[in-house]
C-alpha atoms as a PDB file:
ATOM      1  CA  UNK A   1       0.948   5.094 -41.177  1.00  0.00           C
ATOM      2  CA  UNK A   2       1.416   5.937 -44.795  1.00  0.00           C
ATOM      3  CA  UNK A   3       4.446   7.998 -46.156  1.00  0.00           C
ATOM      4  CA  UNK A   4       3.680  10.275 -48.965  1.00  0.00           C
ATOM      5  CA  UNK A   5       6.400  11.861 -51.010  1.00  0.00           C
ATOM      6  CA  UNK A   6       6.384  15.319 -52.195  1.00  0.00           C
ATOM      7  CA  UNK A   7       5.159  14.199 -55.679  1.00  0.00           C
ATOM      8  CA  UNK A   8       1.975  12.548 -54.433  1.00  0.00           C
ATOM      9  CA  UNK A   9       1.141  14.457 -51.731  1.00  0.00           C
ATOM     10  CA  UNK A  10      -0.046  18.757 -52.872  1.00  0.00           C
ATOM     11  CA  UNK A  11      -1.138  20.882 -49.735  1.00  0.00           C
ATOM     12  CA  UNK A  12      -3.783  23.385 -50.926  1.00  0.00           C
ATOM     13  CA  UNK A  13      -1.612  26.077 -51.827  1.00  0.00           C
ATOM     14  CA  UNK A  14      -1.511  28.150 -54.723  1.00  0.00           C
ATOM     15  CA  UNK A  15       1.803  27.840 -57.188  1.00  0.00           C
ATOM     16  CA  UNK A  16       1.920  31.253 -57.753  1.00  0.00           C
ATOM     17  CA  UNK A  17       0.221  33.241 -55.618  1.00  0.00           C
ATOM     18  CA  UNK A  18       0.791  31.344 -52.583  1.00  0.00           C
ATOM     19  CA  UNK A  19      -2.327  31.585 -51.170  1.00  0.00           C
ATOM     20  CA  UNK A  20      -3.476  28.667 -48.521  1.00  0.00           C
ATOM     21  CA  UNK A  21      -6.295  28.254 -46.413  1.00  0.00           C
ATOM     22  CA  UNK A  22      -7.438  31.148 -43.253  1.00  0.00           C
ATOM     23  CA  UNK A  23      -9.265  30.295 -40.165  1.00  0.00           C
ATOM     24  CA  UNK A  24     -12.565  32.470 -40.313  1.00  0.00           C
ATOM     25  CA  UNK A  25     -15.779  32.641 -38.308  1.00  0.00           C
ATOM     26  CA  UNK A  26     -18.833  30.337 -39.750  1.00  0.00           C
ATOM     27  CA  UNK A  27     -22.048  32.186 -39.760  1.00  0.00           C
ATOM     28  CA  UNK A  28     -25.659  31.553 -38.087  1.00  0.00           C
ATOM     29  CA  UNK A  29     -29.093  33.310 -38.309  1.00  0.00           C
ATOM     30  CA  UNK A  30     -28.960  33.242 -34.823  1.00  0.00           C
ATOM     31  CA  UNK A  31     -26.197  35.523 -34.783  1.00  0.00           C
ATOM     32  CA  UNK A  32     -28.357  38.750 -36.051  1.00  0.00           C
ATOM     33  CA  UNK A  33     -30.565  37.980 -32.740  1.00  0.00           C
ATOM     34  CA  UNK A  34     -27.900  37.776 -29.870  1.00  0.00           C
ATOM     35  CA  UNK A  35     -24.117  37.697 -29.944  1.00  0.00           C
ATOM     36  CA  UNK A  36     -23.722  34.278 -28.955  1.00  0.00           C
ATOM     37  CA  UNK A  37     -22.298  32.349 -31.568  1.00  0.00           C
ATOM     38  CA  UNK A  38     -22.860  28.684 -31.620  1.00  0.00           C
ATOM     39  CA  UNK A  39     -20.944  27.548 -34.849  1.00  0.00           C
ATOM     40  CA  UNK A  40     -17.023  28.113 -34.231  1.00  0.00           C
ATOM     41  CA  UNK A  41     -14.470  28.216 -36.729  1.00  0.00           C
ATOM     42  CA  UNK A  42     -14.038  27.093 -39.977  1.00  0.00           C
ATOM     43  CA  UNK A  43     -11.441  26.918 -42.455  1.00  0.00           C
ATOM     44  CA  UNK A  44     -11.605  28.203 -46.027  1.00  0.00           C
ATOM     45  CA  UNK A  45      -9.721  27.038 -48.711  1.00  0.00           C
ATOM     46  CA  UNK A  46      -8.541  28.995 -52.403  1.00  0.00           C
ATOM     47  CA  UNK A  47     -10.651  27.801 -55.466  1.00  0.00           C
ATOM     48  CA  UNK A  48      -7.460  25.717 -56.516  1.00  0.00           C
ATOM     49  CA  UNK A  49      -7.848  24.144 -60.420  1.00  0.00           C
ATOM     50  CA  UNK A  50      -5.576  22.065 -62.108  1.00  0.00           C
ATOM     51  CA  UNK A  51      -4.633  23.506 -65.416  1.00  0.00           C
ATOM     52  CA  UNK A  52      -2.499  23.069 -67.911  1.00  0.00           C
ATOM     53  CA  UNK A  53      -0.546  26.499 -69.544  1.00  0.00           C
ATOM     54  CA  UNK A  54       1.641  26.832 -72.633  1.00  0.00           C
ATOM     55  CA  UNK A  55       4.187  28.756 -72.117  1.00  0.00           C
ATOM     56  CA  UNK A  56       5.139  29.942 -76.079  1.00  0.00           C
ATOM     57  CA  UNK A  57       8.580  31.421 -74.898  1.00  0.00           C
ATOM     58  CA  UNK A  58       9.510  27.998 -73.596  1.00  0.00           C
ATOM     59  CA  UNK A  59       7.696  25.674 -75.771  1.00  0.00           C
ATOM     60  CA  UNK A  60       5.984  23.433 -74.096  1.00  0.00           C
ATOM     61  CA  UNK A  61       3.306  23.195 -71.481  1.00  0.00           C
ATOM     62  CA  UNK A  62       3.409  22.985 -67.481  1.00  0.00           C
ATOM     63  CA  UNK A  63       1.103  21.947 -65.418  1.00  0.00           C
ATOM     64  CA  UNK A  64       0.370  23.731 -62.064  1.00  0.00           C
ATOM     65  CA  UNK A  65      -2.147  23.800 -59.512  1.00  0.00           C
ATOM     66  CA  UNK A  66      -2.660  27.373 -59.138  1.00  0.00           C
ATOM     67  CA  UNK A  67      -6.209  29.611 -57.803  1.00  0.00           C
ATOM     68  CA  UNK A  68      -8.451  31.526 -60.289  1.00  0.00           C
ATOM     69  CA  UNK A  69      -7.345  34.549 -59.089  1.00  0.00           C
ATOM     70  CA  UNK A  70      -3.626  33.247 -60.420  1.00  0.00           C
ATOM     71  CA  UNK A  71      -5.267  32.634 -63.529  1.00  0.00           C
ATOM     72  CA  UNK A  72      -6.542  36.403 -63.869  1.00  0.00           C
ATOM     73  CA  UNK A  73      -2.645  37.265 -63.388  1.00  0.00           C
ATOM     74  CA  UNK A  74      -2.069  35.191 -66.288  1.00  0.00           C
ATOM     75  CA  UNK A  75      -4.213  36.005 -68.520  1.00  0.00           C
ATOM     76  CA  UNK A  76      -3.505  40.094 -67.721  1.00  0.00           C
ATOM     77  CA  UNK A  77       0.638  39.510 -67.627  1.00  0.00           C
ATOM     78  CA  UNK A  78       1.344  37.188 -69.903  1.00  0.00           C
ATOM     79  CA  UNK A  79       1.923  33.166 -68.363  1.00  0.00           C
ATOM     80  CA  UNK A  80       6.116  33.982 -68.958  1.00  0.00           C
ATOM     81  CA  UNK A  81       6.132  37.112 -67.211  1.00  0.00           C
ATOM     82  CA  UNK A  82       4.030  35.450 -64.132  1.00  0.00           C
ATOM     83  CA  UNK A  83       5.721  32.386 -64.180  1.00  0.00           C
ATOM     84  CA  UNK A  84       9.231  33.790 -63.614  1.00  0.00           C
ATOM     85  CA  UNK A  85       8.118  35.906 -61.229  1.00  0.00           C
ATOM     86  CA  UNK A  86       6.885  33.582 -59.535  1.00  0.00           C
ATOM     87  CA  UNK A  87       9.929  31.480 -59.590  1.00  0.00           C
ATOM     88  CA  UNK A  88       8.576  28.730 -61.249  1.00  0.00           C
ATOM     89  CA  UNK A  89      10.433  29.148 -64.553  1.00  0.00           C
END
């Protein structure tokens, strides 16, 4: 068994928007034809990227793992604004 701390190990959640993974329904061809469906379940996960922002109020730069619709915030808000509101600043 291995022991992760809470530096090494990230679950795939967004910083900011705190988006994570939903259960939801994978799809067949054979599903147009009857209502059986064979497949199950399947989770989906947020486009998560690693990026770097400078934040020029602050200075400096901060690193967060955040989804591209977090980065749309960004870019629209300001990464300051965002950031605090998020309650990462």
């Amino acid at each position: 068994m291995v022991a992760y701390d809470s530096k090494t190990f990230m679950a795939k959640v967004c910083q900011i928007t705190k988006r994570g993974s939903v259960v939801g329904g994978r799809y067949s061809n054979r599903t147009r034809a009857t209502q059986f469906n064979p497949c199950g379940t399947m989770r989906r996960y947020p486009n998560l990227q690693k990026k770097r922002i400078y934040v020029p109020e602050l200075k400096k730069s901060i690193v967060l793992n955040i989804s591209t619709r977090a980065l749309r915030t960004i870019e629209k808000n300001g990464a300051y604004r965002t950031l605090k509101k998020a309650g990462i600043i």
